[in-house]
N, C-alpha and C. Protein backbone atom coordinates (compact mmCIF):
# COMPACT_ATOMS: atom_id res chain seq x y z
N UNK A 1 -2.58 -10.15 25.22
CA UNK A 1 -2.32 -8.95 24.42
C UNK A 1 -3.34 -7.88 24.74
N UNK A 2 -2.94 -6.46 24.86
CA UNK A 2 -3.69 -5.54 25.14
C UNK A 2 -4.18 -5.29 24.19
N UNK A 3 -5.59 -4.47 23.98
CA UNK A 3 -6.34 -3.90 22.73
C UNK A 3 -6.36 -3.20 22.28
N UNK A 4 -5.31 -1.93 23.15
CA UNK A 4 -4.71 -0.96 23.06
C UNK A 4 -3.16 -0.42 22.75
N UNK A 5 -3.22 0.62 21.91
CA UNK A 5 -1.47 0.83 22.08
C UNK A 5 -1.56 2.46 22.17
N UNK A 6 -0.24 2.82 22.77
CA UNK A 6 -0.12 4.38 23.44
C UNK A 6 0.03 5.48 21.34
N UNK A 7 -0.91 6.31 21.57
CA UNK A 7 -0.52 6.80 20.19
C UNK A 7 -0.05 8.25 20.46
N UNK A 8 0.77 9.01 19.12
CA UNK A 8 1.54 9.66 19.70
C UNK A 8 1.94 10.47 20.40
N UNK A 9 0.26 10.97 21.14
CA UNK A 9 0.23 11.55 21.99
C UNK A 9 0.25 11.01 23.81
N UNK A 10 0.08 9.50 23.52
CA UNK A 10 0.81 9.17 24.75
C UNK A 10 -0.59 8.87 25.29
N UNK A 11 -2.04 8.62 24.62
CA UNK A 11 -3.40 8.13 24.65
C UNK A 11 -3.57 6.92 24.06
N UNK A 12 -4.03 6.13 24.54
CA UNK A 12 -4.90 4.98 23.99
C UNK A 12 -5.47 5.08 22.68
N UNK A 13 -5.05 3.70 21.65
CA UNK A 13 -5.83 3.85 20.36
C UNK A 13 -5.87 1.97 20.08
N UNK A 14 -6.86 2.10 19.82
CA UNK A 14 -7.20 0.39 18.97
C UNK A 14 -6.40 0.05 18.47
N UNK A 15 -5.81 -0.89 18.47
CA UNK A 15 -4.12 -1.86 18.14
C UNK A 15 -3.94 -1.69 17.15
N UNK A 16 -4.96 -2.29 16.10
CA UNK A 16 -5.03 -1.96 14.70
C UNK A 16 -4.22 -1.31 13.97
N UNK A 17 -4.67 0.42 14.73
CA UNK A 17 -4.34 1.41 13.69
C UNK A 17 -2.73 1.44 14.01
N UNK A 18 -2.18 0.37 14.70
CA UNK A 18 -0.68 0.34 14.79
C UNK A 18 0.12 -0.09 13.56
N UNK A 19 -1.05 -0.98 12.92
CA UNK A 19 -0.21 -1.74 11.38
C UNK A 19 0.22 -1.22 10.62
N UNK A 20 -0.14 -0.06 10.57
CA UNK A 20 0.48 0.96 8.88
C UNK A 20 0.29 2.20 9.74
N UNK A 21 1.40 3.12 9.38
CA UNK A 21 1.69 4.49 9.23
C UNK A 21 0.45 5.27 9.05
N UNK A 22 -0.61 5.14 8.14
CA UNK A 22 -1.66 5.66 7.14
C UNK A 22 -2.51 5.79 8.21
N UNK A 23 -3.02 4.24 8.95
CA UNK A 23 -4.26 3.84 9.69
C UNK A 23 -4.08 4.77 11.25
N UNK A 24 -3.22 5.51 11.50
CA UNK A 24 -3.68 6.54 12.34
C UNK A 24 -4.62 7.32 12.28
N UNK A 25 -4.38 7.85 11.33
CA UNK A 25 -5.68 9.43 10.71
C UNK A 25 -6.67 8.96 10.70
N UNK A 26 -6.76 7.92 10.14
CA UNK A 26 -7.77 7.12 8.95
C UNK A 26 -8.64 7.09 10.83
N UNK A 27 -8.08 5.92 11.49
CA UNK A 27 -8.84 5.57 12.56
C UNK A 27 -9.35 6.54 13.74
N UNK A 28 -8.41 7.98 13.98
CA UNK A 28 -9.11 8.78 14.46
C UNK A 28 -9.67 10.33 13.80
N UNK A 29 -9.92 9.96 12.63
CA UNK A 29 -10.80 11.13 11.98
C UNK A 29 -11.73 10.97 11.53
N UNK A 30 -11.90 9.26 10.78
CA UNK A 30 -13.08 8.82 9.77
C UNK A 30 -13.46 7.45 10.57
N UNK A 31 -12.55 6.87 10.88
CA UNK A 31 -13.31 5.49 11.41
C UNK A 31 -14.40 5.36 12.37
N UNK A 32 -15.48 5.16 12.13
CA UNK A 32 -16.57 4.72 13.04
C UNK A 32 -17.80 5.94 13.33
N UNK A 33 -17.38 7.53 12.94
CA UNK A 33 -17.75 8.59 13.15
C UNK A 33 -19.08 8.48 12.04
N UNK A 34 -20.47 8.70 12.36
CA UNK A 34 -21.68 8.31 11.54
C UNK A 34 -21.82 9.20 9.91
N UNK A 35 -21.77 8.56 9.48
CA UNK A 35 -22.06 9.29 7.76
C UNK A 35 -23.31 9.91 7.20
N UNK A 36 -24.08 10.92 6.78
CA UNK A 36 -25.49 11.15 6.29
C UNK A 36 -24.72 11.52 4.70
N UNK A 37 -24.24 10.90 3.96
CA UNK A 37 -23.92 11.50 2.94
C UNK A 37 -23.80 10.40 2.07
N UNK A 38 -24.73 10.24 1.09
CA UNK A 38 -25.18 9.35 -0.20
C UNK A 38 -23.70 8.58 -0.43
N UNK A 39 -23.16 9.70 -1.23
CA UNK A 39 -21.89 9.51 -2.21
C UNK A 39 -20.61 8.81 -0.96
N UNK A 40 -20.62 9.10 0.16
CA UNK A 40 -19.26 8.79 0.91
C UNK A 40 -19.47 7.09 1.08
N UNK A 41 -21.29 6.88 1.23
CA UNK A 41 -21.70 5.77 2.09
C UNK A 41 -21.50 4.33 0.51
N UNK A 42 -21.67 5.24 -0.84
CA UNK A 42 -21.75 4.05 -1.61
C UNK A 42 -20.41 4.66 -1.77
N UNK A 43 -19.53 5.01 -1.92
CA UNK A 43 -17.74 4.95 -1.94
C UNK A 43 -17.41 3.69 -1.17
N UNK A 44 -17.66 3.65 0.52
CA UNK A 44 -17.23 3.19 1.06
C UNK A 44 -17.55 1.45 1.12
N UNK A 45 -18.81 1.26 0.64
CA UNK A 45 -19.25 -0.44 0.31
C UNK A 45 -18.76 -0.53 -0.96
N UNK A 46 -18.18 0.14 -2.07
CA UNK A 46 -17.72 0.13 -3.27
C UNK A 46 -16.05 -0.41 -2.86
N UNK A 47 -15.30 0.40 -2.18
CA UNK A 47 -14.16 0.01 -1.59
C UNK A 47 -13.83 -1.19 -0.49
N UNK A 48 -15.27 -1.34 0.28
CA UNK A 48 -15.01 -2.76 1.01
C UNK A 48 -15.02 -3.55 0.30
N UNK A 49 -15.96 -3.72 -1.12
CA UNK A 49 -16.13 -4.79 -1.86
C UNK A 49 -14.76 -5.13 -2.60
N UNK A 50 -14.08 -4.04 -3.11
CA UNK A 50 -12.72 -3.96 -3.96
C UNK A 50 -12.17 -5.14 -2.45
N UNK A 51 -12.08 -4.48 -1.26
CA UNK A 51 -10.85 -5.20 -0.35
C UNK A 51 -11.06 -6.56 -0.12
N UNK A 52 -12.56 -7.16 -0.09
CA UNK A 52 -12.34 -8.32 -0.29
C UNK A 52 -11.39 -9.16 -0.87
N UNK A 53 -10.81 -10.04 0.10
CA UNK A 53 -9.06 -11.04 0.21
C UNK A 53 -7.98 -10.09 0.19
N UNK A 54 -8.23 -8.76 -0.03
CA UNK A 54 -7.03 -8.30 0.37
C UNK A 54 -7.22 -7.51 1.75
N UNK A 55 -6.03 -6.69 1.83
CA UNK A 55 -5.79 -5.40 3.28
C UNK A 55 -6.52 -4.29 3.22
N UNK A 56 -7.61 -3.71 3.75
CA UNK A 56 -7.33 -2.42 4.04
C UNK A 56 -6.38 -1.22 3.83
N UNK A 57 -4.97 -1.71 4.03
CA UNK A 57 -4.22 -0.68 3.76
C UNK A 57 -3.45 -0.48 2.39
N UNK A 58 -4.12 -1.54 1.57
CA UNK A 58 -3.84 -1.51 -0.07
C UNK A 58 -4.86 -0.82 -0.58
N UNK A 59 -6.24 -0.84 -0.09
CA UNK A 59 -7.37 0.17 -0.51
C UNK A 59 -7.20 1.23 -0.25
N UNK A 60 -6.70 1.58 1.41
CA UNK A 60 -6.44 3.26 1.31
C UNK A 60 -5.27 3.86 1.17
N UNK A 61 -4.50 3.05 0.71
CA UNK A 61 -3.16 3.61 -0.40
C UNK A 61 -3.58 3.96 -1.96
N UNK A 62 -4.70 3.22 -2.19
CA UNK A 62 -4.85 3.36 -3.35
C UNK A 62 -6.34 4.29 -3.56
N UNK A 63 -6.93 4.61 -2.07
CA UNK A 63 -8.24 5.37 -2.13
C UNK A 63 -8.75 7.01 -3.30
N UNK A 64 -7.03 7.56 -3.11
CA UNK A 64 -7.59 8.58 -4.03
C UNK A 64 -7.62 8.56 -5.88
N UNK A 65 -6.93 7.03 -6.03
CA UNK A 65 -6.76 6.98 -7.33
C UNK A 65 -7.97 5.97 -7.61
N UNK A 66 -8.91 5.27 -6.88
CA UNK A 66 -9.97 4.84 -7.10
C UNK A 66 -11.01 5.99 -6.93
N UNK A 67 -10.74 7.18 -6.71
CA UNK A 67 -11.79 8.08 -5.96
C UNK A 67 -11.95 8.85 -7.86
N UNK A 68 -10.56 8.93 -8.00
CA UNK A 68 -10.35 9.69 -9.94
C UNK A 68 -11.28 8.83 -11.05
N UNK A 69 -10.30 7.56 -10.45
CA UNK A 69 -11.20 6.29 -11.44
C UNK A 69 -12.63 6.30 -12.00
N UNK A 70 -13.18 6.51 -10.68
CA UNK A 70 -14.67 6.48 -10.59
C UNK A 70 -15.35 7.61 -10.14
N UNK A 71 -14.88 8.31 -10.63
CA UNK A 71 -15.82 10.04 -10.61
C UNK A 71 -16.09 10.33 -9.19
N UNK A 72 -15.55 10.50 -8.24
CA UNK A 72 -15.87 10.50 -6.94
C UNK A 72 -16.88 9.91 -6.67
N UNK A 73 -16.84 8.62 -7.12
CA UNK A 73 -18.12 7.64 -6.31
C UNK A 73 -19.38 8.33 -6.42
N UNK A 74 -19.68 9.09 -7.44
CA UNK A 74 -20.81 9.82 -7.88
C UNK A 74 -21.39 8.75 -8.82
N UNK A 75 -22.33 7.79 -7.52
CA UNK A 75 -23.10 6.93 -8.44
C UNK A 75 -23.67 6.88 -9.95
N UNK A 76 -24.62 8.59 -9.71
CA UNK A 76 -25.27 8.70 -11.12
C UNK A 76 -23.92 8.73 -12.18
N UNK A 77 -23.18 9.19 -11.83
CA UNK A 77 -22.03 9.13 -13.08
C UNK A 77 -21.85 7.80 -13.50
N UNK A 78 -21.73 7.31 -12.73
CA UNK A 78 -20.79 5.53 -12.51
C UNK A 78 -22.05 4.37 -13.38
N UNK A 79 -23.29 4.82 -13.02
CA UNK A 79 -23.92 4.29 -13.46
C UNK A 79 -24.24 3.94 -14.62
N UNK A 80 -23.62 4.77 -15.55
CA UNK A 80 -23.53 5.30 -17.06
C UNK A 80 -22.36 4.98 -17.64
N UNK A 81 -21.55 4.40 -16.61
CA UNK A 81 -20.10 3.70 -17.01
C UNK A 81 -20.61 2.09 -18.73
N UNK A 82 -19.53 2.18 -19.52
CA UNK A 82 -19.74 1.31 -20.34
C UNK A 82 -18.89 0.27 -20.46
N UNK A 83 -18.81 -0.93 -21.51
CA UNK A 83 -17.97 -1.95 -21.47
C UNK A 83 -16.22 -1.17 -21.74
N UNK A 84 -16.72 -0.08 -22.74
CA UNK A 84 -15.47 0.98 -22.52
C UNK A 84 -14.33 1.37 -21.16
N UNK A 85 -15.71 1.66 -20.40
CA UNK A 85 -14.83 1.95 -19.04
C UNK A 85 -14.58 1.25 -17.97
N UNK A 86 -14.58 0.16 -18.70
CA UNK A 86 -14.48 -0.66 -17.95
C UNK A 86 -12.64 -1.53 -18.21
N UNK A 87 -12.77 -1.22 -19.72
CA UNK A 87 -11.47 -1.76 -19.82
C UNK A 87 -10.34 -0.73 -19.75
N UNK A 88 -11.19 0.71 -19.97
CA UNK A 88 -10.24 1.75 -19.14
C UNK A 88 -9.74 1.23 -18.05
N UNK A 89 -10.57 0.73 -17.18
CA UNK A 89 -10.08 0.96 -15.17
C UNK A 89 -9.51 -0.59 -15.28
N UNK A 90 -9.88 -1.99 -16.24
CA UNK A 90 -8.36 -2.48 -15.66
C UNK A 90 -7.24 -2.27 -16.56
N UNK A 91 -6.92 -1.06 -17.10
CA UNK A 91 -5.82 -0.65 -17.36
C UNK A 91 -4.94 0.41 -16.44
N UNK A 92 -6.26 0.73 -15.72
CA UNK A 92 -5.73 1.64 -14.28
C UNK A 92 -4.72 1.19 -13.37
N UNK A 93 -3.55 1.20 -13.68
CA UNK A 93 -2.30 0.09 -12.14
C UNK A 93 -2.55 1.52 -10.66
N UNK A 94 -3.49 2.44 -10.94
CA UNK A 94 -3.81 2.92 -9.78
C UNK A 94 -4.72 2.15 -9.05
N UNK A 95 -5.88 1.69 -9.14
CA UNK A 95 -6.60 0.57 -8.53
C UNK A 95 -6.61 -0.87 -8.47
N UNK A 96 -7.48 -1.19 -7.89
CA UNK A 96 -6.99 -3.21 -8.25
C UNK A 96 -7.78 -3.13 -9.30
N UNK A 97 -7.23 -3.89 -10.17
CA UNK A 97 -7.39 -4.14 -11.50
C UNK A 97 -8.23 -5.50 -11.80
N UNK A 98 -9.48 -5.89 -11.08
CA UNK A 98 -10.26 -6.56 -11.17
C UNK A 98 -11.54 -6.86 -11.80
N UNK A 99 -12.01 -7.60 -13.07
CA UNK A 99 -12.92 -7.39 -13.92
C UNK A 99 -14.31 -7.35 -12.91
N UNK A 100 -14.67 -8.44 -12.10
CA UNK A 100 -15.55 -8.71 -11.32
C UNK A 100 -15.90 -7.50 -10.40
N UNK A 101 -14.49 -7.27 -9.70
CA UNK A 101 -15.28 -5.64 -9.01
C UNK A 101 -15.77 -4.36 -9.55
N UNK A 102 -14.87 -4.50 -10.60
CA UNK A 102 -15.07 -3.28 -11.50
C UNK A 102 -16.47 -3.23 -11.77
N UNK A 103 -17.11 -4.10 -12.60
CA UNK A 103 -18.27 -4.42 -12.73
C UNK A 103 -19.39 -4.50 -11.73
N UNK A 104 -18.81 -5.12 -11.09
CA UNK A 104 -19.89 -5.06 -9.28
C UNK A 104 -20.22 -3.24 -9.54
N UNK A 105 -19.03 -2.86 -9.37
CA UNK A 105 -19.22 -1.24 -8.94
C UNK A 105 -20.10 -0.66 -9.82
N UNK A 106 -19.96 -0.96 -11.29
CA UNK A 106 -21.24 -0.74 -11.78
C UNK A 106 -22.90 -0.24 -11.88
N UNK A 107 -22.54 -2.12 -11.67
CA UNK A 107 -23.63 -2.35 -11.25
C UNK A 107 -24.42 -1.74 -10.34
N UNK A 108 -23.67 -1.58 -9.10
CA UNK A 108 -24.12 -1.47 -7.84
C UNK A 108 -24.12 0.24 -8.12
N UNK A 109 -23.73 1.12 -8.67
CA UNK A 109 -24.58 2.25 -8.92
C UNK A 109 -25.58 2.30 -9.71
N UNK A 110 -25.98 1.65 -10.46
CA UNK A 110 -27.34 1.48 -10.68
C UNK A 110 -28.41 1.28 -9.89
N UNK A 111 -28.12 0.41 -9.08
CA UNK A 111 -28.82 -0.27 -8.02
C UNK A 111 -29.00 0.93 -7.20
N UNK A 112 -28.21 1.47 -6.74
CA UNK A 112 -28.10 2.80 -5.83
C UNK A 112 -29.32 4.01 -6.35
N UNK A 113 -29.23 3.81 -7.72
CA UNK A 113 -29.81 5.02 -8.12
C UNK A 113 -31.76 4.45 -8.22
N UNK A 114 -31.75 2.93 -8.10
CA UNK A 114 -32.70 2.25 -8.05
C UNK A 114 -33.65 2.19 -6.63
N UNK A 115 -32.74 2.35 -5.59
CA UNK A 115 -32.59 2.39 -4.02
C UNK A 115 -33.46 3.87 -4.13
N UNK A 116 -32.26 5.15 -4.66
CA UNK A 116 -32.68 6.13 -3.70
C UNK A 116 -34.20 6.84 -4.89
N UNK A 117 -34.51 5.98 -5.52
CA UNK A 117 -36.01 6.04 -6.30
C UNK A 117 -36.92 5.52 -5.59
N UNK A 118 -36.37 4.29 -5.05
CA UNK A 118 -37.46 3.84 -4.05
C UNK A 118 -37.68 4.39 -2.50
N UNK A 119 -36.32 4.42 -2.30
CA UNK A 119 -36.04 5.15 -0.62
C UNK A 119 -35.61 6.61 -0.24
N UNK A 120 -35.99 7.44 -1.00
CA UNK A 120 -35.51 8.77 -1.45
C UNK A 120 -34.29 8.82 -1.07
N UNK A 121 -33.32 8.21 -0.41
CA UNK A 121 -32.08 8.25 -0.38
C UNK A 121 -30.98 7.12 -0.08
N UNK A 122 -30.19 6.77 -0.07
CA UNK A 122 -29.42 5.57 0.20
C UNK A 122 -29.15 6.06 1.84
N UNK A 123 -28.98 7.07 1.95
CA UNK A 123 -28.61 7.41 3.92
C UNK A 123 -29.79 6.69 4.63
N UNK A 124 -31.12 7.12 3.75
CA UNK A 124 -32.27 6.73 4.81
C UNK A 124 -32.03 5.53 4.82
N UNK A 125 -32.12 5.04 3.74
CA UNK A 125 -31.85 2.71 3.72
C UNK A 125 -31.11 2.35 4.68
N UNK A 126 -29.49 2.75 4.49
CA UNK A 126 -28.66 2.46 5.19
C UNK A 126 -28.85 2.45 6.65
N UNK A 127 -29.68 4.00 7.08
CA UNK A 127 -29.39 3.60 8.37
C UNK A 127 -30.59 2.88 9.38
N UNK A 128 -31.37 2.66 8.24
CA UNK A 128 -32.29 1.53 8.85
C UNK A 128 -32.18 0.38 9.76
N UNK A 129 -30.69 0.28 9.04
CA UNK A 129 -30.16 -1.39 9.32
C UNK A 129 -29.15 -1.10 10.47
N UNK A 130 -29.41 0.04 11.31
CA UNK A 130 -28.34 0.07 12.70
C UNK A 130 -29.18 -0.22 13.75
N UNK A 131 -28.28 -0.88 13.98
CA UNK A 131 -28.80 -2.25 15.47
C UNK A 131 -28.82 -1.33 16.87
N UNK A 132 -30.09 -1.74 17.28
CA UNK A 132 -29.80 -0.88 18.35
C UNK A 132 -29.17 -1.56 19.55
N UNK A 133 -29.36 -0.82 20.69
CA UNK A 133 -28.33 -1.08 21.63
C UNK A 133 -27.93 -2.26 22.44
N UNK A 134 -29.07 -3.48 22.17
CA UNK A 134 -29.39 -4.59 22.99
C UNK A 134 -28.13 -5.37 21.72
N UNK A 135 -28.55 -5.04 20.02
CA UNK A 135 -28.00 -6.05 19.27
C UNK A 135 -26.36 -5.49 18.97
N UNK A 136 -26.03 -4.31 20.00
CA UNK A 136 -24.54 -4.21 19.47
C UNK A 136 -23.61 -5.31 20.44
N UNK A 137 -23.02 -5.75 19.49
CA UNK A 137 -21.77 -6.48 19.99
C UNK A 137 -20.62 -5.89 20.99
N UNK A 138 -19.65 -6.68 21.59
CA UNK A 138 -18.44 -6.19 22.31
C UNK A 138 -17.80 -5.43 21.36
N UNK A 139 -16.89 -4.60 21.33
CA UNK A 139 -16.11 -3.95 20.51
C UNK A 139 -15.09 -5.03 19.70
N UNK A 140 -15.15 -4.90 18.52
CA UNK A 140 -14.14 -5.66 17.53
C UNK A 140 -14.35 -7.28 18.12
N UNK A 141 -15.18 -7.72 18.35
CA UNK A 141 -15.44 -9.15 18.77
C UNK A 141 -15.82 -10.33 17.41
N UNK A 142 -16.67 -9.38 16.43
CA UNK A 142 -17.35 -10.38 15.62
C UNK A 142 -16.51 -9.72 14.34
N UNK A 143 -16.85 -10.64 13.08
CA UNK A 143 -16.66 -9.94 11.75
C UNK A 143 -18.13 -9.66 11.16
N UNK A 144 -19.16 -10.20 12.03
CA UNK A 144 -20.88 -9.93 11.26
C UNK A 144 -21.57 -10.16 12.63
N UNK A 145 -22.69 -9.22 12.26
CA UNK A 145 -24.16 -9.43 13.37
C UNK A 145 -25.19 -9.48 12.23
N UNK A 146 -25.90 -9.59 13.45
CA UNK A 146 -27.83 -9.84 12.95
C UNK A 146 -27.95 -8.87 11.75
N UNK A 147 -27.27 -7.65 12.34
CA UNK A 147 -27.61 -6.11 11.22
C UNK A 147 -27.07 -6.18 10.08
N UNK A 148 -25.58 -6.73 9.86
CA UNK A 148 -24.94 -7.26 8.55
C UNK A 148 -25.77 -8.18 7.43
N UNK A 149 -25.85 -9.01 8.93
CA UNK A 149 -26.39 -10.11 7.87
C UNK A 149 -28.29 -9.76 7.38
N UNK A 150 -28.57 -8.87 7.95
CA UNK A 150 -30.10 -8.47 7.27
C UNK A 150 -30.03 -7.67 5.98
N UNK A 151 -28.61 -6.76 6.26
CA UNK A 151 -28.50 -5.66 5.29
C UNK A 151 -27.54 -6.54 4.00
N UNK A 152 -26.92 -7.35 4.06
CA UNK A 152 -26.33 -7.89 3.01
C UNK A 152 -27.43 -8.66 2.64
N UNK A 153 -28.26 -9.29 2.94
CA UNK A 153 -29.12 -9.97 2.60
C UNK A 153 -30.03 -9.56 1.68
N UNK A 154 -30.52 -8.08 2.21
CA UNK A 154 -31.41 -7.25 1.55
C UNK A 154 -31.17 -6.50 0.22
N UNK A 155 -29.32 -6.11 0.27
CA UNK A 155 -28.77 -5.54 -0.66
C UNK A 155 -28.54 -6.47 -1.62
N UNK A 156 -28.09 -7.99 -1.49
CA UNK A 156 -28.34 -9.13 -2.91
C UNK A 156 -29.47 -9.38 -3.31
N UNK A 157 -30.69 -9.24 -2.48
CA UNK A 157 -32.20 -9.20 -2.77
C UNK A 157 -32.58 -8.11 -4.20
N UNK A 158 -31.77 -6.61 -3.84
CA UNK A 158 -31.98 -6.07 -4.94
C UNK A 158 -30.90 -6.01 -5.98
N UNK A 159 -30.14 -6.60 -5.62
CA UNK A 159 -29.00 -6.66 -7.06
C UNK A 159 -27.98 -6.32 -6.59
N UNK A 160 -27.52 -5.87 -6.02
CA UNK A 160 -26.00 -5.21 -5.51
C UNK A 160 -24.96 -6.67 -5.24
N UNK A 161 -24.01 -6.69 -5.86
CA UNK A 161 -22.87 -7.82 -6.04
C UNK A 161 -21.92 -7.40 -5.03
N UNK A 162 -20.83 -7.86 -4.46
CA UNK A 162 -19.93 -7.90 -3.58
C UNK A 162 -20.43 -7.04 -1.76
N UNK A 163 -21.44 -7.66 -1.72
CA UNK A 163 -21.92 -7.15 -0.12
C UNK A 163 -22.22 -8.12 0.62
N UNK A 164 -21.06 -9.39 0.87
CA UNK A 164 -21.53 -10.35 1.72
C UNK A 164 -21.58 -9.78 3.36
N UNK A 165 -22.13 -10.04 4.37
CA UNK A 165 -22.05 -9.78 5.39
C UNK A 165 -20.57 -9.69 6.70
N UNK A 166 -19.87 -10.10 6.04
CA UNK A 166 -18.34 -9.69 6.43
C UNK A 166 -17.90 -8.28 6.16
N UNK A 167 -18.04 -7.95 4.67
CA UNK A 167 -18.05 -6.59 4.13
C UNK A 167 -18.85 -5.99 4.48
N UNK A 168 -20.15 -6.13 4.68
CA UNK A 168 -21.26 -4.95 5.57
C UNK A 168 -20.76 -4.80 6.74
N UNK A 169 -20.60 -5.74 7.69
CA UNK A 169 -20.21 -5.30 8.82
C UNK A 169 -18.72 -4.76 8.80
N UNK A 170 -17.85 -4.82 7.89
CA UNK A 170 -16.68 -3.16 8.20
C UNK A 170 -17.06 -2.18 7.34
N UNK A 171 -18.53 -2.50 6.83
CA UNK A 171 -18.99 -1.08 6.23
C UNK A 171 -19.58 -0.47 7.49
N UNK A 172 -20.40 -0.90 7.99
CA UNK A 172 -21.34 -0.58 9.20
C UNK A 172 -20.05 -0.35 10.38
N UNK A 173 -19.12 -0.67 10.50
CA UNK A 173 -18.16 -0.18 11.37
C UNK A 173 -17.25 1.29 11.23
N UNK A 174 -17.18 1.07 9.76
CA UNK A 174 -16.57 2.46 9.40
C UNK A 174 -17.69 3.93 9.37
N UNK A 175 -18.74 3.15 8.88
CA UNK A 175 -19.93 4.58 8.96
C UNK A 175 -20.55 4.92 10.11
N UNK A 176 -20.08 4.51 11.29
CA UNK A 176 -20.74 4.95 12.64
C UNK A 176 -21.54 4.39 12.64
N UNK A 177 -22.37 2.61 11.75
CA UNK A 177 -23.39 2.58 12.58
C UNK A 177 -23.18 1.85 13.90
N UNK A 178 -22.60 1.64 14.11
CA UNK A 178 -21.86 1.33 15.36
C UNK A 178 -20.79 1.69 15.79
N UNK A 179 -20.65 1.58 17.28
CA UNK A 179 -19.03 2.14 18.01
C UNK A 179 -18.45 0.27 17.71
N UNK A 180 -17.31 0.63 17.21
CA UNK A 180 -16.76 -0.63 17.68
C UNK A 180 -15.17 -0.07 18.03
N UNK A 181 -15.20 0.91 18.33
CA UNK A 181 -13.58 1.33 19.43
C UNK A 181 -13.74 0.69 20.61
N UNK A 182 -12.68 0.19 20.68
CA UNK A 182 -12.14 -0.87 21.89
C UNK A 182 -12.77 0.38 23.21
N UNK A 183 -13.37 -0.61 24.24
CA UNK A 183 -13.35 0.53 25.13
C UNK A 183 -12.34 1.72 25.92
N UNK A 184 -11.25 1.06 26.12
CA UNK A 184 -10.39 2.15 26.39
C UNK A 184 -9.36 3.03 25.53
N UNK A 185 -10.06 2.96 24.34
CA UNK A 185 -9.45 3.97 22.89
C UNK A 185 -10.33 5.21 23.18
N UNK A 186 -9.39 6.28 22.92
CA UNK A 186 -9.39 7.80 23.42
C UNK A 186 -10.58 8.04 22.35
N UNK A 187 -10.63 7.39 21.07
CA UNK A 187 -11.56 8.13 20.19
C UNK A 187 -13.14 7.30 20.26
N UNK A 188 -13.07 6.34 21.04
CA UNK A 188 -14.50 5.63 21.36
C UNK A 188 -15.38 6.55 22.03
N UNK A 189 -15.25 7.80 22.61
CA UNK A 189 -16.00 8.65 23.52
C UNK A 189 -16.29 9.72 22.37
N UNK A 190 -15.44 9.88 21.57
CA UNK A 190 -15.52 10.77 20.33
C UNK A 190 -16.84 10.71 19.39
N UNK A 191 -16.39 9.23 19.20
CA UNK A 191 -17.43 8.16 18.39
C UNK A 191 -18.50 8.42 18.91
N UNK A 192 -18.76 8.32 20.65
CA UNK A 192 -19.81 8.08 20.82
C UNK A 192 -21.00 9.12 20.89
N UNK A 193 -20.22 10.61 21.08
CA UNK A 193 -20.54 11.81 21.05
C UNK A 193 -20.84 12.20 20.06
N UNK A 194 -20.26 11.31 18.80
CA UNK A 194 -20.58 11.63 17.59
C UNK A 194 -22.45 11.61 17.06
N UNK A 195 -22.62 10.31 17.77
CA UNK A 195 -23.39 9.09 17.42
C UNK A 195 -24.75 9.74 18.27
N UNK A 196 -24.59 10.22 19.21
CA UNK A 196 -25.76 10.89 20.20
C UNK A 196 -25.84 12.12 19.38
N UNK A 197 -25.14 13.04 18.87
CA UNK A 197 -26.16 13.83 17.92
C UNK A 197 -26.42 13.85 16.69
N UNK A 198 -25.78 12.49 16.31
CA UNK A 198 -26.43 11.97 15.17
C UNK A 198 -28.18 12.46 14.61
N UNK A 199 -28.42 13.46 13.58
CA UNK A 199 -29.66 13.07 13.47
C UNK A 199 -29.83 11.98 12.57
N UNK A 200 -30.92 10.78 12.64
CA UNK A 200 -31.02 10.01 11.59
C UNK A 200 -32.17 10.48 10.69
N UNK A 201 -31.85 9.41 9.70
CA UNK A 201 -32.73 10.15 8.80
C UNK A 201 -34.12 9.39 9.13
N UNK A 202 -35.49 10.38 8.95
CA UNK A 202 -36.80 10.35 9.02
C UNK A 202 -36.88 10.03 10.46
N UNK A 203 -36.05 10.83 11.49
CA UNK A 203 -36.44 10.88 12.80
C UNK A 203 -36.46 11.88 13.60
């Protein structure tokens, strides 16, 4: 099987984004392209954690009505969430309606707001944990590396619930800290152009 399929412009794209209608855009506008932005980076481990056992394409069918749910992933808001709003959101049939994540999410803005007290920001933390070039993997080869598993490790160290190292690493795939576009996908050169003027943070 090739790793590639022709997209509609008659270019190479990662097989993937063949499964759903949706995962076109998704894979060449946002996927893999590097993030410096607090609020997008805890959205997006907030939503891997929701997809845990399920699809991807049930999360971003349902991305903008989890985006309402939860105040645009505006941690400090979220953080201030109560047992109230909690039984608000599983009354929400716009999101998954899960007590445990709901709560994770919580939590885990607290934690966030605990993070960027200690690390003046969650961007700087985050991109601590990008592997450099010796520890990146083949493209789409693994579901976790060394970098997953340090950064999930570190993030249950301080409290953050639903970040096992499966979920870090398609967090760390979606936020550019790595290319993982198949090599002959049209948007892996995109990615990578992205990624070279990346500034990081405190460098």
């Amino acid at each position: 099987m090739t790793t590639t399929i022709p997209g509609p412009d008659g270019r190479p794209r990662c097989r993937w984004c063949a499964a759903a209608p949706e995962f076109l855009a998704y894979h060449d506008s946002e996927w893999g392209f590097p993030v410096h932005d607090d609020t997008r980076l805890f959205e997006k481990l907030c939503l891997e954690g929701f997809q845990s056992g399920l699809s991807w394409r049930t999360i971003l069918a349902k991305r903008e009505n989890f985006r309402a749910a939860f105040r645009g992933f505006d941690f400090h808001q979220v953080a201030h969430f109560t047992e109230h709003d909690v039984e608000r959101l599983l009354d929400d049939a716009g999101i998954i309606r899960h007590r445990g994540k709901i709560a994770a999410t919580i939590n885990n803005a607290q934690r966030a707001q605990d993070l960027v007290r200690q690390e003046g920001s969650l961007t700087a933390y985050i991109w601590r944990f990008e592997p450099d070039a010796a520890q990146q993997t083949a493209p789409q080869s693994a579901s976790t590396s060394a970098a997953s598993i340090a950064l999930s490790k570190d993030l249950k160290r301080r409290g953050w619930k639903f970040v096992g190292p499966t979920t870090v690493y398609a967090f760390m795939q979606a936020m550019g800290l790595i290319n993982d576009h198949v090599d002959d996908c049209v948007i892996r050169a995109a990615v990578g152009h992205a990624r070279d003027s990346f500034v990081r943070p405190g460098r």
